[in-house]
Protein backbone atom coordinates (compact mmCIF):
# COMPACT_ATOMS: atom_id res chain seq x y z
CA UNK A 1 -41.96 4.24 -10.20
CA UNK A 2 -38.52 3.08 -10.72
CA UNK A 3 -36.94 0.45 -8.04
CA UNK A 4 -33.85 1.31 -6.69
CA UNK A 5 -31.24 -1.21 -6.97
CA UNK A 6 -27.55 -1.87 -5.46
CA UNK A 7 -24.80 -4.10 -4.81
CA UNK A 8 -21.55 -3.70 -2.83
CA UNK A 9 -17.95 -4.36 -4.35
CA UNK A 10 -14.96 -4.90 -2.14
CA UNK A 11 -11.99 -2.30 -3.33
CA UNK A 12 -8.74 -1.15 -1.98
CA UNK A 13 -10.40 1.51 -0.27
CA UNK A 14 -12.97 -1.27 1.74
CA UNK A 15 -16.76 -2.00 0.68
CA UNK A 16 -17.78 0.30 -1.98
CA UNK A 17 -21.91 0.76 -2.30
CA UNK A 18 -23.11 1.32 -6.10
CA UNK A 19 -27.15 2.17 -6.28
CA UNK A 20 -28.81 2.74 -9.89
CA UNK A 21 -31.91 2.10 -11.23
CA UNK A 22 -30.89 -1.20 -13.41
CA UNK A 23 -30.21 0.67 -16.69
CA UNK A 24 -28.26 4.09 -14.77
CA UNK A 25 -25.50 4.81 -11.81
CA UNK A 26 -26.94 7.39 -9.17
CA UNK A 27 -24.79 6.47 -6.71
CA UNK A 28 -21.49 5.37 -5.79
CA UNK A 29 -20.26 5.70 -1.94
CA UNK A 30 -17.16 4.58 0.07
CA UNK A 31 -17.16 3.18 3.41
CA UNK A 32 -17.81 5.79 6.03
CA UNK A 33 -19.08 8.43 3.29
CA UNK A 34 -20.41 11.45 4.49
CA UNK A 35 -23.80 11.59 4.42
CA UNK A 36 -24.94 7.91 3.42
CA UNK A 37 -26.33 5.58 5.75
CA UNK A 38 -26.36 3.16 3.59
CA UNK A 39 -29.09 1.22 1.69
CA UNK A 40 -32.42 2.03 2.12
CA UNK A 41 -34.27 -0.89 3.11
CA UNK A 42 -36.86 -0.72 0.26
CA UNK A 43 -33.94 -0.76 -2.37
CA UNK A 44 -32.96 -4.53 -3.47
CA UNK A 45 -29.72 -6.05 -4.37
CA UNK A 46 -28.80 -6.96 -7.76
CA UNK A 47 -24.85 -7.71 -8.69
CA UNK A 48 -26.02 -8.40 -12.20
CA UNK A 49 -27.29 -5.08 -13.02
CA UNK A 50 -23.45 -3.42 -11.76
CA UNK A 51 -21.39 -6.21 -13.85
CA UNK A 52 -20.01 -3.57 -15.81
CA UNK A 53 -19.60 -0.77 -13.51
CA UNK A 54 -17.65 -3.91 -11.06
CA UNK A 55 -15.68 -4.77 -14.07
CA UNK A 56 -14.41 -1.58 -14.94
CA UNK A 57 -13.69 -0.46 -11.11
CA UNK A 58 -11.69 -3.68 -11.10
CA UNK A 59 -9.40 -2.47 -13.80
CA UNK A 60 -9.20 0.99 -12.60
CA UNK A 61 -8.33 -0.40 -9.05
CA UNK A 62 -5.54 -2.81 -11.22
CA UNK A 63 -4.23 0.42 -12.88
CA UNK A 64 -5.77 -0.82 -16.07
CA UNK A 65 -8.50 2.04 -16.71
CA UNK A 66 -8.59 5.74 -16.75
CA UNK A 67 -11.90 6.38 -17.83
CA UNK A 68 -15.26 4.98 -17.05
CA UNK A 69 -17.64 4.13 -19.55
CA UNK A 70 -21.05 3.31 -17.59
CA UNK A 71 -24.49 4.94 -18.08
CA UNK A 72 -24.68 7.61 -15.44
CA UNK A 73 -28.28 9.57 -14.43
CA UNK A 74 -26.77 12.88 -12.12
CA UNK A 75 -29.70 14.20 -10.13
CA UNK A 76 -28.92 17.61 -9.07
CA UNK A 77 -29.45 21.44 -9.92
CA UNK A 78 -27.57 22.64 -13.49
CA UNK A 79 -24.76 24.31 -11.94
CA UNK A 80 -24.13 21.11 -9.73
CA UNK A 81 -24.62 18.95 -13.44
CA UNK A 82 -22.32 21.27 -15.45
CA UNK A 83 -19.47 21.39 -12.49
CA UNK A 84 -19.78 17.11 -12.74
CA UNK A 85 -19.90 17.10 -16.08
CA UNK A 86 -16.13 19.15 -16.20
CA UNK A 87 -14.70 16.87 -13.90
CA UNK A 88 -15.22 14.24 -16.02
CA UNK A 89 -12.73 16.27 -18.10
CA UNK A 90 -9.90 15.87 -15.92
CA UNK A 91 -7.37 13.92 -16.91
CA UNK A 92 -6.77 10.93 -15.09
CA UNK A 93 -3.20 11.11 -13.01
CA UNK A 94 -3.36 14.91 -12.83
CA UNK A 95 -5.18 17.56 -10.73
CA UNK A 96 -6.63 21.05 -10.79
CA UNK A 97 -7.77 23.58 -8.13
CA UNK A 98 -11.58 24.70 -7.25
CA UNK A 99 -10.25 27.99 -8.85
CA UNK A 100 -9.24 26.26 -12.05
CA UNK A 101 -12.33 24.48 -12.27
CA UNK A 102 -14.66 27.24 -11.95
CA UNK A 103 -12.65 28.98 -14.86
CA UNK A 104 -13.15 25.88 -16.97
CA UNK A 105 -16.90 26.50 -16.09
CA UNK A 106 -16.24 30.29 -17.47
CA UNK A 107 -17.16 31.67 -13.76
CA UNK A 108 -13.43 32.87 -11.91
CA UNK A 109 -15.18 34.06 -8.86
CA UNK A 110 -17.63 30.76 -7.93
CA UNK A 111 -14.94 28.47 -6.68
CA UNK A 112 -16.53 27.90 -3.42
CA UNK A 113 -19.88 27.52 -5.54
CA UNK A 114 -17.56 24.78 -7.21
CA UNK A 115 -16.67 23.15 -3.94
CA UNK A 116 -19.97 22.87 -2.94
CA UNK A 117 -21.11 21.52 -5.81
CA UNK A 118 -17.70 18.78 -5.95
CA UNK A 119 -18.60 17.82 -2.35
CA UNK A 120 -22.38 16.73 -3.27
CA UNK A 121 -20.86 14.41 -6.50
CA UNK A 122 -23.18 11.28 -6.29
CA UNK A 123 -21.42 8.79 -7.93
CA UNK A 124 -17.62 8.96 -6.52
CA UNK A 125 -14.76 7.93 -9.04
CA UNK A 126 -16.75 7.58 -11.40
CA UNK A 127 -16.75 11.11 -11.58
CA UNK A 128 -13.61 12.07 -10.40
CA UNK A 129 -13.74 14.83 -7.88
CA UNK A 130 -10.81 13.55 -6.18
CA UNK A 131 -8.82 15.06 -8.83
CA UNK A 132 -9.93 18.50 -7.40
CA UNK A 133 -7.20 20.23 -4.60
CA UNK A 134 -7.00 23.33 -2.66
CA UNK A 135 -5.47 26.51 -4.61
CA UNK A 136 -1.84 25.24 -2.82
CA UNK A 137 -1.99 21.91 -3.93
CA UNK A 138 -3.34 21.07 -0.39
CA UNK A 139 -6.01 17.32 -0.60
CA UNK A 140 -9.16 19.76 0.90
CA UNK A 141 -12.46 18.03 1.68
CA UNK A 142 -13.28 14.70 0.51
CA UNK A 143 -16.67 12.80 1.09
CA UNK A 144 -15.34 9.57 1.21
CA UNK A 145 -12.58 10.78 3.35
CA UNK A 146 -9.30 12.93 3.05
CA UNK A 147 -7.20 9.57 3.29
CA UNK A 148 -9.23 7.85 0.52
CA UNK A 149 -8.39 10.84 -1.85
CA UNK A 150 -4.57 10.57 -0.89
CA UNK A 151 -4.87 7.19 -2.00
CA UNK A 152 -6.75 7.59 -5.50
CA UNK A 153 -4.23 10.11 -6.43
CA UNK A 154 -1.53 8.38 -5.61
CA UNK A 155 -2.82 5.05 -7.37
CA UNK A 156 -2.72 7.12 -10.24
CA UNK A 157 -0.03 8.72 -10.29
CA UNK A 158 1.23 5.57 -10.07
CA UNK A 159 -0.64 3.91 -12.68
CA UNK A 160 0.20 7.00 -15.14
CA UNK A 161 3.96 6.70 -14.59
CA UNK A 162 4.26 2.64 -15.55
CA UNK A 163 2.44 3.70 -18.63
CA UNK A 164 4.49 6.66 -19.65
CA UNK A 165 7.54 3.62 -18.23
CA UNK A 166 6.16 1.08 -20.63
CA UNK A 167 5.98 3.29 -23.54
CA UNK A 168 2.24 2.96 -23.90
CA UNK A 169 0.41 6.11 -22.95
């Protein structure tokens, strides 16, 4: 049986929690995320097995990084895996709808099928379900909190303008 491992990393956005297994993410949770508790007691902390995922949050955070490049184990059914797996697709800076999303999936009709699935992501901004909005452009559900998902978006909208600014995009 694999040990569960974690470590905390202080953000913008407070105390983030980041679980794995040593080698994979499974987890990554925001202060006041719905449904986690937090650590499970059995679970032991280990900063050294998160350097990388900590290092590249840092230069995401800085503006710095628009893609993650960590080894990620998604537990969940294969609709839930294959909606994940899209956002991944999404271009940092920009958004799409649930509707939009479940067309890239080649299924028009399931966009509350893709909400449900968004909302039970595992490993926050890593995969970036923040980049999903409401069919009007309206910031919907978020598990780490409406405000939090105002702020990623706007961090990289930022972020994307003072690159297209600086020439280097």
């Amino acid at each position: 049986m694999t040990t569960t491992c974690y470590t905390s990393i202080e953000s913008p956005l407070g105390r983030i929690f980041v679980q794995g297994d040593g080698q994979f993410v499974t987890g990554l949770y925001m202060p006041d995320h719905k449904g986690w508790s937090g650590p499970d007691p059995a679970w032991r902390v280990s900063d050294a097995a998160f350097r990388t995922v900590r290092e590249q949050l840092a230069e995401y955070f800085a503006g710095d990084r628009q893609q993650f490049d960590v080894p990620l184990d998604l537990e969940g059914t294969p609709f839930q895996q294959r909606v994940w797996q899209e956002l991944m697709e999404i271009p940092f800076g920009t958004t799409i709808t649930y509707g939009q999303l479940a067309e890239r999936l080649g299924q028009p009709t399931a966009s509350r099928a893709v909400g449900n699935a968004n909302g039970r992501n595992p490993i926050s901004i890593l995969i970036p379900c923040h980049r999903v909005v409401g069919r009007n452009g309206n910031l919907t559900g978020y598990a780490g909190g409406v405000s939090k998902k105002e702020w990623l978006l706007a961090m990289e909208r930022r972020s994307s303008a003072a690159l297209v600014l600086s020439g280097a995009s």
